[in-house]
Every structure is written in structure tokens, then in C-alpha cells.
C-alpha atoms as a PDB file:
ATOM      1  CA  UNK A   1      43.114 118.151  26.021  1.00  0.00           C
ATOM      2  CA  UNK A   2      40.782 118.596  29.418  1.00  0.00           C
ATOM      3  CA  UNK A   3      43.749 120.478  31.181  1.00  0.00           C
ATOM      4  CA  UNK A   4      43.889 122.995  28.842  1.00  0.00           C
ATOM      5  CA  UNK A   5      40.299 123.112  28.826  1.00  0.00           C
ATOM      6  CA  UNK A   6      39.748 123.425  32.178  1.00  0.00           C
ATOM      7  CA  UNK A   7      42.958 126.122  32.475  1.00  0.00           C
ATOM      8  CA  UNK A   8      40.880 128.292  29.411  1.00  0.00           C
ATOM      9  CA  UNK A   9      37.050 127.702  31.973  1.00  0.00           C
ATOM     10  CA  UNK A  10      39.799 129.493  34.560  1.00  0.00           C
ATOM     11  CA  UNK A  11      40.542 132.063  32.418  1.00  0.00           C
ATOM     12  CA  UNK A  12      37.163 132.856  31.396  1.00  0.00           C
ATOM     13  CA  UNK A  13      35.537 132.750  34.864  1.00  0.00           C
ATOM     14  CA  UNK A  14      38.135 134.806  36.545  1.00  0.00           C
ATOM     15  CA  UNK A  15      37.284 137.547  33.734  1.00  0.00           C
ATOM     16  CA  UNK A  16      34.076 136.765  34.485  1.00  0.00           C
ATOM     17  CA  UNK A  17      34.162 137.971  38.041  1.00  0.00           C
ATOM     18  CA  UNK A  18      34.721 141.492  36.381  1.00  0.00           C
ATOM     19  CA  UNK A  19      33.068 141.875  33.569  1.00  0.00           C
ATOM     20  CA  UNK A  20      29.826 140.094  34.705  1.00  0.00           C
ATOM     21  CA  UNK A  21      29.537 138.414  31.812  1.00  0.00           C
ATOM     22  CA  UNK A  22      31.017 135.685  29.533  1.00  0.00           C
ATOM     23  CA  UNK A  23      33.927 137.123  26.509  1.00  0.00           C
ATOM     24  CA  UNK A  24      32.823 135.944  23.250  1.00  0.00           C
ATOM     25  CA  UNK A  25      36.589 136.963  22.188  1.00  0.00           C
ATOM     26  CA  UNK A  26      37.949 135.582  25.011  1.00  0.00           C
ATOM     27  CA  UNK A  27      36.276 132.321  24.376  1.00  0.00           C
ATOM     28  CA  UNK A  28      37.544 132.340  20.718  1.00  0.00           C
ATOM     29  CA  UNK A  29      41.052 133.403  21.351  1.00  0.00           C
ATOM     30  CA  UNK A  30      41.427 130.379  24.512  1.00  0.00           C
ATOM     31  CA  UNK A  31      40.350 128.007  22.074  1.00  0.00           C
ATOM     32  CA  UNK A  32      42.611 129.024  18.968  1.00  0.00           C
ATOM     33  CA  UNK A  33      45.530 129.608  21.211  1.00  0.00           C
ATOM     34  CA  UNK A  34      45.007 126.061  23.071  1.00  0.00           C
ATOM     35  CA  UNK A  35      43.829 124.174  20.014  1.00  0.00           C
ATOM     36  CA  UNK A  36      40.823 123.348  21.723  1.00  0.00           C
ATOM     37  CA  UNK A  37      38.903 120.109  19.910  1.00  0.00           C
ATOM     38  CA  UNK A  38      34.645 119.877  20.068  1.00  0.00           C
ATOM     39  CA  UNK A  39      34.978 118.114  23.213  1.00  0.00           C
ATOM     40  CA  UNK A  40      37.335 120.414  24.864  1.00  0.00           C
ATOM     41  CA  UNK A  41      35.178 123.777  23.973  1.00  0.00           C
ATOM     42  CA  UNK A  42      32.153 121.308  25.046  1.00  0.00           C
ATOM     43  CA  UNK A  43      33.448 121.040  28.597  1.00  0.00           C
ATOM     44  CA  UNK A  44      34.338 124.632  28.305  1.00  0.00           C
ATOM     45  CA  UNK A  45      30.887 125.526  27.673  1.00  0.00           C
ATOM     46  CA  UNK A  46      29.458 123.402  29.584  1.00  0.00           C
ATOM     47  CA  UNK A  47      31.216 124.322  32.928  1.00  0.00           C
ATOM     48  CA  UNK A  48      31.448 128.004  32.352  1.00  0.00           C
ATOM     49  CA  UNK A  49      27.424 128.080  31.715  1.00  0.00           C
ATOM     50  CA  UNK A  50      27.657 126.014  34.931  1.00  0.00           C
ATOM     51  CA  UNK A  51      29.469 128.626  37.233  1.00  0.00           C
ATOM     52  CA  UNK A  52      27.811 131.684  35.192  1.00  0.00           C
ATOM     53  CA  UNK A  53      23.696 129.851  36.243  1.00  0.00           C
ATOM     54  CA  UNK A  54      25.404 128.774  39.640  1.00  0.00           C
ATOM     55  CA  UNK A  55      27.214 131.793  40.486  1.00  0.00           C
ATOM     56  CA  UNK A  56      25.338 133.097  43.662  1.00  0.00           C
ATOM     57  CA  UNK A  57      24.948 129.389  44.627  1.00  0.00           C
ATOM     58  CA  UNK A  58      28.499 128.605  44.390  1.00  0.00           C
ATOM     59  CA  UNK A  59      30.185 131.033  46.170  1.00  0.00           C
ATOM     60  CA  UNK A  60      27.660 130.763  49.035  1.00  0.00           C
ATOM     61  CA  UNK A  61      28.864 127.169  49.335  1.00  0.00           C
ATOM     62  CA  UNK A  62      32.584 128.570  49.125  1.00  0.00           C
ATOM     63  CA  UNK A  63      32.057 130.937  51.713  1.00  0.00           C
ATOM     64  CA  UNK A  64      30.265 128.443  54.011  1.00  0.00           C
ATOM     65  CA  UNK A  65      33.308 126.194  53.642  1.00  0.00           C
ATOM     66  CA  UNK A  66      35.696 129.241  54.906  1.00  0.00           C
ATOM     67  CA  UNK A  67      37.143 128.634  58.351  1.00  0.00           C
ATOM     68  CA  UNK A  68      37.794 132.118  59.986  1.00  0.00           C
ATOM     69  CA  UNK A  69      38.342 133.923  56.854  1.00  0.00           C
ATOM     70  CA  UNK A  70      36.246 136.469  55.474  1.00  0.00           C
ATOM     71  CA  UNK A  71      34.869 136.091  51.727  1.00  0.00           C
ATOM     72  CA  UNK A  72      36.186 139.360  50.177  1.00  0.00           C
ATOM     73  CA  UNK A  73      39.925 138.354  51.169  1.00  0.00           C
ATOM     74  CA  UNK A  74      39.852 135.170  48.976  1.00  0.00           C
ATOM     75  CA  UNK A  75      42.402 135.905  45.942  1.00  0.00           C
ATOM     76  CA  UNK A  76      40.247 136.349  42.785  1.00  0.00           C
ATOM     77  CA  UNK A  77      42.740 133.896  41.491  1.00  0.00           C
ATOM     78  CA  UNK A  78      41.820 131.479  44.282  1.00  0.00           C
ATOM     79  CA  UNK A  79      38.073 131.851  44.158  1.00  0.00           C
ATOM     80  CA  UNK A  80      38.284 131.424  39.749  1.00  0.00           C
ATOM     81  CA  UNK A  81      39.961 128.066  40.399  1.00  0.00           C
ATOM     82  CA  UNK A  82      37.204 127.494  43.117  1.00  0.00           C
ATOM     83  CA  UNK A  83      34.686 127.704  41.314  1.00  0.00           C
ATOM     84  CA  UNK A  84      35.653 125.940  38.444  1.00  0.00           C
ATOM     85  CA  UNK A  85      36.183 123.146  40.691  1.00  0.00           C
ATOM     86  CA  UNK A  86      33.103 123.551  42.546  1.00  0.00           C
ATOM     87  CA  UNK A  87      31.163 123.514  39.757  1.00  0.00           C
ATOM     88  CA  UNK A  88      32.969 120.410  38.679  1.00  0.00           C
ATOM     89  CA  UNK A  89      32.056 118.326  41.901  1.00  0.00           C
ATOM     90  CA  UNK A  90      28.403 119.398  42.354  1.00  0.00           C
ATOM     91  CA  UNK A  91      27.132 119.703  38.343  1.00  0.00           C
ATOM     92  CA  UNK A  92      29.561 117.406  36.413  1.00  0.00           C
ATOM     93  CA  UNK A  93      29.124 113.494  37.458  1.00  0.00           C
ATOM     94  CA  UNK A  94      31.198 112.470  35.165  1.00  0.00           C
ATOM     95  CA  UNK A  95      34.224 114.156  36.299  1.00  0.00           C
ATOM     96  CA  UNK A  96      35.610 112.449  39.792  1.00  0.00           C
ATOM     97  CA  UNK A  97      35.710 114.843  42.470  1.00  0.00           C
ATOM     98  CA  UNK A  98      38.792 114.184  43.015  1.00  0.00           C
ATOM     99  CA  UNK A  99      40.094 114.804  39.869  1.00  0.00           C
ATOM    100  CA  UNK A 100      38.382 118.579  40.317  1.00  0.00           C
ATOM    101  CA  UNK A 101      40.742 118.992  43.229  1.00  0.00           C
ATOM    102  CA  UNK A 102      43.958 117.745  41.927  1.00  0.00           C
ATOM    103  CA  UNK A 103      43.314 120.035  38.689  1.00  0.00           C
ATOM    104  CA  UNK A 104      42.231 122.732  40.842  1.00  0.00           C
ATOM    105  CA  UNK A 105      45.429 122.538  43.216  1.00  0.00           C
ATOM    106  CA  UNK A 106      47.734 121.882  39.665  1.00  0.00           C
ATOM    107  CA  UNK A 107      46.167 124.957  38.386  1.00  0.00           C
ATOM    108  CA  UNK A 108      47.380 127.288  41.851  1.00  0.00           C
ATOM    109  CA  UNK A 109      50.348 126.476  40.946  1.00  0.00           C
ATOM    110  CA  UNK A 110      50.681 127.883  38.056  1.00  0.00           C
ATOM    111  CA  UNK A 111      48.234 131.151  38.746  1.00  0.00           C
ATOM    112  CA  UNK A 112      48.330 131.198  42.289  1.00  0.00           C
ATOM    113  CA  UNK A 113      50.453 131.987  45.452  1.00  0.00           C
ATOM    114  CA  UNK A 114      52.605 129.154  46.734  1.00  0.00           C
ATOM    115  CA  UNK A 115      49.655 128.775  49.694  1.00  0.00           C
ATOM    116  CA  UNK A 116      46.880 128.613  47.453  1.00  0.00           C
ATOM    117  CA  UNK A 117      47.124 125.104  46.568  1.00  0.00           C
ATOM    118  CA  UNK A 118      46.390 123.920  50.645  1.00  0.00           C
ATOM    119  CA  UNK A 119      43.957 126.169  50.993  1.00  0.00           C
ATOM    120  CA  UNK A 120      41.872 125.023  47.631  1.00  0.00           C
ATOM    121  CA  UNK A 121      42.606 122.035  48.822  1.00  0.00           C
ATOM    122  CA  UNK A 122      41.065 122.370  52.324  1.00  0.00           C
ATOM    123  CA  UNK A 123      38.244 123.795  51.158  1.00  0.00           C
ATOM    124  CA  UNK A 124      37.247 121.458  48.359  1.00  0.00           C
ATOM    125  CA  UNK A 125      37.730 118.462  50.683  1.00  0.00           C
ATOM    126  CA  UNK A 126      34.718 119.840  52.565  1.00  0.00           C
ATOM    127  CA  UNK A 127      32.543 119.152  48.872  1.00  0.00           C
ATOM    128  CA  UNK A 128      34.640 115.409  48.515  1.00  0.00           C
ATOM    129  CA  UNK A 129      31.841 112.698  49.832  1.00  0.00           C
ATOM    130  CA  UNK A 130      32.740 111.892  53.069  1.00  0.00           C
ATOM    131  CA  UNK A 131      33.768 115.679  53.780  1.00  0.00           C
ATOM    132  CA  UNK A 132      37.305 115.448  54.727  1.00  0.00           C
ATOM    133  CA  UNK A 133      40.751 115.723  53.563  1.00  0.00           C
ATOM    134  CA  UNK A 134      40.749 113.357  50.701  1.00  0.00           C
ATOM    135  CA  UNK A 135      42.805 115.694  48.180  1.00  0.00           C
ATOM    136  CA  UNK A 136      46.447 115.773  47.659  1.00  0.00           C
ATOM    137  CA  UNK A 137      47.917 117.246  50.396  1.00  0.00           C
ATOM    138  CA  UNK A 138      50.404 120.056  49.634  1.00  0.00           C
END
């Protein structure tokens, strides 16, 4: 099932953002626990190699979406979900941007603070075409 997909790419990328580098074991252990199918760890792979080859890239674009907020106070939490997303919307054409942002915002509220899912949502509107607030609102 994508959701649990995408929830494991979460889980990966936020331990990612300390360990510099992908968990093997990690990987394996999301995708028992989950009962990932080949398409599932597919998408998993794909958009985790995604973030990992985009990483400078993609929170450059984050950060140049901020309004008045300085990078290094975005929740770890918040920026793993971001850049799931983000990755999503710029690399993935098959997924609907939208859909990226609805997960994303589903996905704060589960991990999250109970303000993470507006402000994921603000700033992946900037990324939706058009540029504005086309994401759930909450």
C-alpha cells in the first residue's frame, strides 16, 4: 500500500538526515514490518534514491520557500516529510502534486506537531503549478 510506503521513505529519510546515509536494516525491517509488495519497496527506492541524489537541491528549494523563518529551526520531522514530498512533486510525474501534499500533511499528523500540517502545507503550495494555496487547508 503507497501510504505505508511513503510513511517507511519518511522513516528512512529522517534517519537519513543523521546518519548521512541510507539503513540497509532499516530498509529491511520497514518493509517486513509494513508488508511492503515489489511496487511498494519500488517507490521506496525510488524516492529515497531521489531525496538522497537531490538532497542539497531540495532543501535549497525548501529553504527558498521559507517566509521569515530560518532553515535550522524547521523540525527534522517537518523537513523528512518535506522532502519526501518535494521529491514527489519535482522527480515523480506520475504522482499528482497534490496527492504529495495531502500525504505529506496526513503524515504531520501522525509524526508532527499539531502546526506542522499548515505549515507543510504552505510551503508545498509554493511547488503546486500555479504556486499558490491549492492544498488542503488545515
Amino acid at each position: 500500500m503507497r501510504k505505508l510506503a511513503r510513511e517507511s521513505a519518511f522513516q528512512l529519510i529522517y534517519e537519513y538526515q543523521f546518519l548521512k546515509e541510507l539503513n540497509e536494516d532499516t530498509k529491511q525491517a520497514l518493509i517486513l514490518k509494513n508488508k511492503l509488495d515489489e511496487d511498494d519497496v519500488r517507490y521506496l527506492d525510488e524516492v529515497c534514491a531521489g531525496v538522497v541524489r537531490h538532497y542539497d537541491e531540495l532543501n535549497q528549494k525548501l529553504e527558498g520557500a521559507l517566509d521569515r523563518q530560518r532553515p535550522e529551526r524547521i523540525y527534522r520531522c517537518d523537513r523528512s516529510i518535506l522532502l519526501v514530498a518535494l521529491c514527489e512533486m519535482l522527480y515523480m510525474p506520475e504522482i499528482p502534486p497534490k496527492v504529495s501534499v495531502n500525504e505529506a500533511i496526513e503524515l504531520s499528523k501522525i509524526y508532527s506537531t499539531e502546526k506542522s500540517g499548515g505549515f507543510i502545507n504552505g510551503i508545498l503550495s509554493n511547488f503546486l503549478p500555479g504556486g499558490s494555496d491549492h492544498g488542503e487547508d488545515h
